[in-house]
Protein backbone atom coordinates (compact mmCIF):
# COMPACT_ATOMS: atom_id res chain seq x y z
CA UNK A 1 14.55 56.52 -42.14
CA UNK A 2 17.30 56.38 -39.41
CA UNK A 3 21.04 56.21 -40.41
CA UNK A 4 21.07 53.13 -38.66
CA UNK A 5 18.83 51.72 -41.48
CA UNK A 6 20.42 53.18 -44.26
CA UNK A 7 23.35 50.54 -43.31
CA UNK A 8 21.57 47.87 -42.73
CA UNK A 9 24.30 45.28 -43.10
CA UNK A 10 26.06 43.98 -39.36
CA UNK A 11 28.50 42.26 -38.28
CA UNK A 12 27.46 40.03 -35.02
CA UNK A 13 30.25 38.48 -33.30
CA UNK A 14 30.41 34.86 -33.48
CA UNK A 15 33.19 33.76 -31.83
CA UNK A 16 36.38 34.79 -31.39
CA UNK A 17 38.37 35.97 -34.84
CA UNK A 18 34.91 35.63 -36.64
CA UNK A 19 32.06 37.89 -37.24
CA UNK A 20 28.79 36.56 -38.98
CA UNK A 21 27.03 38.43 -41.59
CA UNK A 22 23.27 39.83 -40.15
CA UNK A 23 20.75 41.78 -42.02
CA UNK A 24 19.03 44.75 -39.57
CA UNK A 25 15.17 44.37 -40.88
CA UNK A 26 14.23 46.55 -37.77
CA UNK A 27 15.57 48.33 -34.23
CA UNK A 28 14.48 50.44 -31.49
CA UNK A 29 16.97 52.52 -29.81
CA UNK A 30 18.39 49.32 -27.57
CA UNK A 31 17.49 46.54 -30.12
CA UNK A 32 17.77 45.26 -33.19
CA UNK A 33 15.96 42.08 -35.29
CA UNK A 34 17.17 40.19 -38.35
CA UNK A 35 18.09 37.78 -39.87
CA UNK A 36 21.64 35.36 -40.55
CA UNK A 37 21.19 35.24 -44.80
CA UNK A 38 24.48 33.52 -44.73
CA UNK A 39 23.26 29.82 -42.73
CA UNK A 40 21.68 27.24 -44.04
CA UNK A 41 19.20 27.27 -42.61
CA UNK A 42 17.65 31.17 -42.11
CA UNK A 43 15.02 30.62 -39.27
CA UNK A 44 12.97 33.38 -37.43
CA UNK A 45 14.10 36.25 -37.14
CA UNK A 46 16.19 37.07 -34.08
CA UNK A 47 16.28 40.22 -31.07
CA UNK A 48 19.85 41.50 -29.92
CA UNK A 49 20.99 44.53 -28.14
CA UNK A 50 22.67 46.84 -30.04
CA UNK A 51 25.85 46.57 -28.36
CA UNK A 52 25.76 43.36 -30.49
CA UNK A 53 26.39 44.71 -33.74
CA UNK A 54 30.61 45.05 -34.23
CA UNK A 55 30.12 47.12 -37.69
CA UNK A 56 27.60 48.41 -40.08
CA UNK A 57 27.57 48.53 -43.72
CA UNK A 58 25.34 49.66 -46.37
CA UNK A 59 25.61 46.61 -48.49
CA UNK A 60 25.74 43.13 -48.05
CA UNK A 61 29.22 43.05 -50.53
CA UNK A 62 30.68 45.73 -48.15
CA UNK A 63 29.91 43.33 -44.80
CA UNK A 64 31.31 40.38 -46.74
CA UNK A 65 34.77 41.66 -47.96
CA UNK A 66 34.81 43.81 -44.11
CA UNK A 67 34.65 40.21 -42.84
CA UNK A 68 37.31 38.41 -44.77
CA UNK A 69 39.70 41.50 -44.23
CA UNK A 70 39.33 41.05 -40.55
CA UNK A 71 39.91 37.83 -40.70
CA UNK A 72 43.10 37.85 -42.72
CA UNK A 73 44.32 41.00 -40.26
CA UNK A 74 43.64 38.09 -37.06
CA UNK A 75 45.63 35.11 -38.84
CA UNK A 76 48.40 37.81 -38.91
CA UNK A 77 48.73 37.14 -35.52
CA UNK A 78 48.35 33.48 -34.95
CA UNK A 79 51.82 32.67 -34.30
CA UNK A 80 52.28 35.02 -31.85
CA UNK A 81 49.27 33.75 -29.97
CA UNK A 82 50.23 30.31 -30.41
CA UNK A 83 53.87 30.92 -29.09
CA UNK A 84 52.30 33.06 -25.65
CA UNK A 85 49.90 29.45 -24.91
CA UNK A 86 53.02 27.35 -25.10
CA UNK A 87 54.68 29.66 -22.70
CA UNK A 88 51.01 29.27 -20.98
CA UNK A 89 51.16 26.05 -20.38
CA UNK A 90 54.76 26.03 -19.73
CA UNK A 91 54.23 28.53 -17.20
CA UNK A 92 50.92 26.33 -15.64
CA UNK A 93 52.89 22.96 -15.44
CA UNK A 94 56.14 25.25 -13.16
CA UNK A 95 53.45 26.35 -11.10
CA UNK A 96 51.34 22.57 -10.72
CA UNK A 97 54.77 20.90 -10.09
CA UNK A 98 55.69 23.40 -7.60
CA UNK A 99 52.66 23.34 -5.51
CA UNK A 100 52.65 19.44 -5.27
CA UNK A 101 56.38 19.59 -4.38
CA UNK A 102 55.32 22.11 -1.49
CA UNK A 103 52.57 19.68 -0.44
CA UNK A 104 54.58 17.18 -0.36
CA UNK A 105 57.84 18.86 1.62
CA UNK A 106 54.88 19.15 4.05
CA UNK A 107 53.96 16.05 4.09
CA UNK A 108 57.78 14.82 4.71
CA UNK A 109 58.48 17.44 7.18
């Protein structure tokens, strides 16, 4: 048995700040297939690359609490992200209004 087996508990990215829950039933050296035991609804099971896999565990208890840690350590910084997309779009509408103004300068000229 590989040590790749012997922690056969993933993380899969979902989306960004979360991390689903994926049991490794089998891999080659560039894939791996499992399952989701954590949706509703289970399904086939399912081919990734490996590159897919953010974390391995040996147990499904050690994926879970992983998962909930990294979650709490992202909500650390929502406010922080929050305030940088108001200064975003701040910084989008400055540029939008000064384009059209340019346009239309040439338009007047």
């Amino acid at each position: 048995m590989s040590n790749r087996i012997e922690r056969p508990w993933a993380l899969m990215r979902h989306h960004a700040g979360w991390a689903d829950v994926f049991l490794i039933e089998s891999e080659t050296r560039d894939s791996i297939t499992g399952v989701y035991p954590d949706r509703e609804t289970v399904g086939p099971p399912v081919n990734y690359s490996v590159r897919a896999v953010l974390a391995r565990f040996e147990t499904l208890e050690a994926a879970r609490a992983a998962r909930e840690g990294a979650v709490l350590e992202w909500r650390k910084h929502d406010a922080a992200v929050r305030e940088a997309e108001e200064k975003l779009r701040v910084a989008e509408k400055a540029r939008e209004d000064a384009w059209l103004t340019c346009l239309r300068d040439a338009a007047s000229a």
